[in-house]
Protein backbone atom coordinates (compact mmCIF):
# COMPACT_ATOMS: atom_id res chain seq x y z
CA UNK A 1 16.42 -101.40 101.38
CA UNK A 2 13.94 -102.58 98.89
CA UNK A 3 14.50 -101.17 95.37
CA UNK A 4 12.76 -101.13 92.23
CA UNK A 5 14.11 -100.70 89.07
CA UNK A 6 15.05 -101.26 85.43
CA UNK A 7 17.95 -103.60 84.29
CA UNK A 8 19.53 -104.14 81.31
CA UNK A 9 21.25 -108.13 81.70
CA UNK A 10 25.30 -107.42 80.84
CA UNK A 11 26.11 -112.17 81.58
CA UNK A 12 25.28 -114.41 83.34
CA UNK A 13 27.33 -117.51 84.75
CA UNK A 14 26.46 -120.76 86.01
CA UNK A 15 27.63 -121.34 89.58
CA UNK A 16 27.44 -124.65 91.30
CA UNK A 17 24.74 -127.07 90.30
CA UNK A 18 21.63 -124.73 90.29
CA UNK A 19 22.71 -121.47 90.87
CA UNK A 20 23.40 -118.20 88.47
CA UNK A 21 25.69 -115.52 89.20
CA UNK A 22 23.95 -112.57 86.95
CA UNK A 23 25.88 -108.90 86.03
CA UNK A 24 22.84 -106.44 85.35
CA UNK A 25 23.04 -102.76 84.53
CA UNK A 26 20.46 -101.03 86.46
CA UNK A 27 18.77 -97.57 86.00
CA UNK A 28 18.77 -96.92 89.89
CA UNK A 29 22.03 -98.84 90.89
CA UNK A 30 24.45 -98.87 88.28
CA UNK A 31 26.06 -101.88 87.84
CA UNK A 32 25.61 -104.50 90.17
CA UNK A 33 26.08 -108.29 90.59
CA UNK A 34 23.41 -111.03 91.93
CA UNK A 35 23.15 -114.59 93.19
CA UNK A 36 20.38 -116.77 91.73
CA UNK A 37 19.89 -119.43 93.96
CA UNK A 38 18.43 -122.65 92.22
CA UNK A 39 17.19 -121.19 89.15
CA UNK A 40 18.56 -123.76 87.39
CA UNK A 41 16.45 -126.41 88.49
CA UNK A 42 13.20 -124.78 89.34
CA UNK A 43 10.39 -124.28 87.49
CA UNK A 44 8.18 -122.70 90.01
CA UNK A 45 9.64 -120.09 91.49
CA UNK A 46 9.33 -116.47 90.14
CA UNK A 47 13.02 -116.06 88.29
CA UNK A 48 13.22 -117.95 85.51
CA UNK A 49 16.62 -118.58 83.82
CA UNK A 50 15.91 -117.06 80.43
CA UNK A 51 14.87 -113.76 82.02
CA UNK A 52 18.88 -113.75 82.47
CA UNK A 53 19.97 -114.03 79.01
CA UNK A 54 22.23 -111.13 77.74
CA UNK A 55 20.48 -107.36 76.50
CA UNK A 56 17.19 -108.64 78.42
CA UNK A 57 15.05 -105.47 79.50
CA UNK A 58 13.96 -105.97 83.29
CA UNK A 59 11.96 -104.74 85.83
CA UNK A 60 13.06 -105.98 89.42
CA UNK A 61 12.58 -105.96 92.89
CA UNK A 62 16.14 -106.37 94.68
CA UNK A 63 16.61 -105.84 98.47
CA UNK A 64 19.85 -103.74 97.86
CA UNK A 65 22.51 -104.26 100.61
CA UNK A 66 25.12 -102.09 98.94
CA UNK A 67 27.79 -103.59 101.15
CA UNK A 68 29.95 -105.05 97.95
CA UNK A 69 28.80 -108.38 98.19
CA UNK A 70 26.46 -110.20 95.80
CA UNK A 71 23.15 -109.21 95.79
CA UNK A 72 19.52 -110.95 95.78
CA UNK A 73 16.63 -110.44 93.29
CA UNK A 74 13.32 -110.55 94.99
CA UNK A 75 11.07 -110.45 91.93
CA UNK A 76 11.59 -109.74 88.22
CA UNK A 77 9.57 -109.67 85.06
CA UNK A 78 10.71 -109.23 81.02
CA UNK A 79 9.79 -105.03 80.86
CA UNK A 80 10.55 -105.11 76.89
CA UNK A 81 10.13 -108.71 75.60
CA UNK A 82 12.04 -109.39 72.42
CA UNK A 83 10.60 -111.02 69.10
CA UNK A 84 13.73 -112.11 67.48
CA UNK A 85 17.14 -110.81 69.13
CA UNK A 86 18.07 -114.07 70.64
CA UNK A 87 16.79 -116.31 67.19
CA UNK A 88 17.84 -114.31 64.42
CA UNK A 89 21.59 -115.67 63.90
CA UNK A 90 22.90 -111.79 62.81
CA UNK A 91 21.02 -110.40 65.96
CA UNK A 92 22.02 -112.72 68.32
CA UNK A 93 25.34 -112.40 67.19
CA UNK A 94 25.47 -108.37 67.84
CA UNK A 95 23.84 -109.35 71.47
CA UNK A 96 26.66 -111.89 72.22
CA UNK A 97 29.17 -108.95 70.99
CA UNK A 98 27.82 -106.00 73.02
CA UNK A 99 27.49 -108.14 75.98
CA UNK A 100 30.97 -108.84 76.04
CA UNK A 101 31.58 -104.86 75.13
CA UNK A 102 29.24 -103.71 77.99
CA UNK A 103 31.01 -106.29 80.35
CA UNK A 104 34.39 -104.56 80.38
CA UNK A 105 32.88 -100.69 79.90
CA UNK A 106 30.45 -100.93 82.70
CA UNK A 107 32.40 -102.53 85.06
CA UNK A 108 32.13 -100.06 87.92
CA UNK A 109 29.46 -97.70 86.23
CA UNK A 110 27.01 -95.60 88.74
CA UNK A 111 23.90 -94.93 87.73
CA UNK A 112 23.49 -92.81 84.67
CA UNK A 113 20.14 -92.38 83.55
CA UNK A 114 20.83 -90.84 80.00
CA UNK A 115 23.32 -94.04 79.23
CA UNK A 116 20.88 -96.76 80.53
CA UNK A 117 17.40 -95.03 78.61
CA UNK A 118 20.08 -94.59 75.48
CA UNK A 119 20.69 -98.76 75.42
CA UNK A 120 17.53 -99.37 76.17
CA UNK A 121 16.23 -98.00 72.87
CA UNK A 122 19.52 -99.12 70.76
CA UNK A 123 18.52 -102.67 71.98
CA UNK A 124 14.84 -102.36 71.09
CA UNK A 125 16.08 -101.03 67.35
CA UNK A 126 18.00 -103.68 67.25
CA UNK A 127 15.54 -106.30 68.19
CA UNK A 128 12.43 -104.18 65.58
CA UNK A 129 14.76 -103.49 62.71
CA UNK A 130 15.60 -105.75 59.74
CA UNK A 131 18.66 -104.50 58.60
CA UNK A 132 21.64 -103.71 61.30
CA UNK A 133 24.31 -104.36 59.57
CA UNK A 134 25.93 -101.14 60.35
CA UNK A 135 24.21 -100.93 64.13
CA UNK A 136 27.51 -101.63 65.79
CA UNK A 137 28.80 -98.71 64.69
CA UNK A 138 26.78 -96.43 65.81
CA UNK A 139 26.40 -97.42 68.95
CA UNK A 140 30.12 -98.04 69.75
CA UNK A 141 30.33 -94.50 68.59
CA UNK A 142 27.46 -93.06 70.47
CA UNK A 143 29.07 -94.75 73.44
CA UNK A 144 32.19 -92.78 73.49
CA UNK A 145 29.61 -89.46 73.94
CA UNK A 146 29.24 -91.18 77.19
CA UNK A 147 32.29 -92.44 78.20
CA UNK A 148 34.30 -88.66 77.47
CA UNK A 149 36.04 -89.50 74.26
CA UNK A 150 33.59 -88.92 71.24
CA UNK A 151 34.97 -87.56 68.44
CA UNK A 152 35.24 -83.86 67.84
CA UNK A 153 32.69 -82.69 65.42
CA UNK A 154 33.60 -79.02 65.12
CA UNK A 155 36.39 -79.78 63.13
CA UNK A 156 34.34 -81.97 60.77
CA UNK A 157 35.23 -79.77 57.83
CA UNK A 158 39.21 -80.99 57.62
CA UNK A 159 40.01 -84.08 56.11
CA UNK A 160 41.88 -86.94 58.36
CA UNK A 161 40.51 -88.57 61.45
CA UNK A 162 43.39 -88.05 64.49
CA UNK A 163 42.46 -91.64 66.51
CA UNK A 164 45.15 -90.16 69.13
CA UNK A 165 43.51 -86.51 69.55
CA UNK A 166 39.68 -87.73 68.56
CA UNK A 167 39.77 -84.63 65.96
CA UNK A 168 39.41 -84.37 62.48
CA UNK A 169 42.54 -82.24 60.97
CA UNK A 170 44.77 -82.58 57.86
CA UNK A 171 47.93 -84.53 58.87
CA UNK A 172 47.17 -87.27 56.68
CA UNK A 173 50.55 -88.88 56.73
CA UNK A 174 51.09 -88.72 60.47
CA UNK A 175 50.28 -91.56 62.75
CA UNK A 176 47.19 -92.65 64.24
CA UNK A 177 45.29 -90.95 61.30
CA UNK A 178 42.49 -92.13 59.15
CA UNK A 179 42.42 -92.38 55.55
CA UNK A 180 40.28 -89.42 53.64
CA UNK A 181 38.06 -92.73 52.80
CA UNK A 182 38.14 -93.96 56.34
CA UNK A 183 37.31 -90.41 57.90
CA UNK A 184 34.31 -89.97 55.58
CA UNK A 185 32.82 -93.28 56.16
CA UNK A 186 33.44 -92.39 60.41
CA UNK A 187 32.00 -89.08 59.68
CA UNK A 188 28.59 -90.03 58.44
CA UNK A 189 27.62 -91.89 61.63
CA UNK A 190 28.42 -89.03 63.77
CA UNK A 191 24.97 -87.53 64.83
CA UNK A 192 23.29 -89.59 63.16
CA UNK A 193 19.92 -91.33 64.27
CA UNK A 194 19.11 -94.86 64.39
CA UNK A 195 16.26 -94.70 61.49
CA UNK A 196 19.37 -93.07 59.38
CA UNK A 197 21.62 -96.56 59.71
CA UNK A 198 20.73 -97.67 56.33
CA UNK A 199 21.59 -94.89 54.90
CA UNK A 200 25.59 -95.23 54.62
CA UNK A 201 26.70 -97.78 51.84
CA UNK A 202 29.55 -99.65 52.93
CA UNK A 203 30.62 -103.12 51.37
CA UNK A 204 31.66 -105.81 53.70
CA UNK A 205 35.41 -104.93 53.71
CA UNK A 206 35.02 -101.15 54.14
CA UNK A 207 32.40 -102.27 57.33
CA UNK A 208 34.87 -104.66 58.57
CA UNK A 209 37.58 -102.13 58.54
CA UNK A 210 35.80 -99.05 59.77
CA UNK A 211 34.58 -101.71 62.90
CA UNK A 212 38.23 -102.70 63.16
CA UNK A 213 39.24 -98.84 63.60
CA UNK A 214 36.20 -98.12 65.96
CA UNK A 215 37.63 -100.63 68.18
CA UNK A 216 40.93 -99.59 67.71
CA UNK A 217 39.76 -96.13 68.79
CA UNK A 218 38.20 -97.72 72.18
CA UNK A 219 41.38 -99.24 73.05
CA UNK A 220 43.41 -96.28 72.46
CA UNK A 221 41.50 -94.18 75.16
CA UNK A 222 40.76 -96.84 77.10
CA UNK A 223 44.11 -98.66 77.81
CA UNK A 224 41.72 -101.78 79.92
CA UNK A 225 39.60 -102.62 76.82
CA UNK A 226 40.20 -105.81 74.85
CA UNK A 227 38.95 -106.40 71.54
CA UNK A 228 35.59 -108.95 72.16
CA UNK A 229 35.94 -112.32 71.14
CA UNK A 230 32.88 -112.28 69.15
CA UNK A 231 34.19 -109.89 66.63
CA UNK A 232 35.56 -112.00 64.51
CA UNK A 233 31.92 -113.91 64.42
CA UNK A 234 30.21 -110.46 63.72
CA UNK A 235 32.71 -109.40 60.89
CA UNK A 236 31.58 -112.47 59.14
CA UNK A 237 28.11 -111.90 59.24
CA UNK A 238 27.51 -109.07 56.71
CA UNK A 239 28.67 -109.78 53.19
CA UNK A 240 26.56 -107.06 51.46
């Protein structure tokens, strides 16, 4: 069956002397594997290799088998071509970081319209926007809306962030708790839109934590997710 649709590129691997193995997350599919054959060797045919690089916006043709095995691209073109995400050194370290976060959370996603037009315009912010220091953040947090753990904002009003119960209440002492501090800071992002980033003033330890905690909070609920390699790259990134 010959489908159409957009893709957002999660990695790509080399395989054997030419060939690319490629994880995209597609608007029609979900997430879904392909073969590359020779792509990295020829300069003719209609893939080319840096159409595969990680957060690129697609458009492709695939004839989908949907039998578990890898699939084939037919055709594909950049939908959303990016000026600077893969050339600015803080941008392309965010892409390296969320495509090593998207890896493990969309492992076995189906499609899910809302989640893939909701990346797709994080990614262009991220790629029109000069300051992103505090863009991984919000998304992380926006993503838990999605995957059925965001935070409770009706209980907003009470001091302490409860990691464990993803509610806001005032056992500050008790265990997997925010500080007052660290609940504020998490409480400004939620809701918030992606022209507002700039607007919370953190310093690079209180950004480092809160990112720290955000993670923390992903692996709590979600007992598969490792904290990305890259972090430690990003956390040295933003010293204002």
């Amino acid at each position: 069956m010959l489908i159409k649709t957009q893709a957002i590129v999660l990695s790509s691997l080399k395989y054997g002397e030419s060939d690319l193995i490629t994880r995209l997350y597609t608007k029609e599919l979900g997430t879904q594997s392909y073969i590359l054959k020779g792509i990295r060797k020829s300069r003719k045919g209609k893939l080319r290799i840096s159409f595969f690089q990680p957060l690129t916006q697609l458009e492709l043709e695939t004839q989908h088998k949907g039998k578990g095995a890898l699939e084939y691209i037919k055709e594909a073109r950049v939908l959303f071509p990016y000026q600077n995400i893969h050339t600015n050194i803080i941008k392309s370290s965010i892409t390296m970081f969320f495509s090593e976060v998207l890896s493990q959370l969309l492992t076995e996603q189906q499609p899910d319209e809302e989640l893939f037009d909701y990346l797709s315009t994080a990614f262009q912010f991220l790629d029109q926007s000069d300051q992103v220091a505090n863009f991984s953040i919000k998304v992380l947090l926006d993503m838990t809306g999605f995957l059925g753990f965001q935070p409770d904002d009706s209980t907003i009003d009470l001091p302490y962030f409860n990691m464990l119960n993803g509610n806001f209440d005032d056992n500050g002492l008790q265990p997997h708790h925010l500080t007052d501090i660290e609940s504020n800071l998490l409480k400004s992002f939620l809701g918030m839109k992606f022209d507002q980033i700039n607007e919370v003033k953190m310093n690079r330890e209180e950004r480092n934590d809160l990112l720290n905690l955000v993670i923390e909070y992903f692996q709590i609920h979600l007992q598969i997710f490792k904290k990305p390699n890259s972090l430690s790259i990003l956390k040295q990134l933003f010293d204002q």
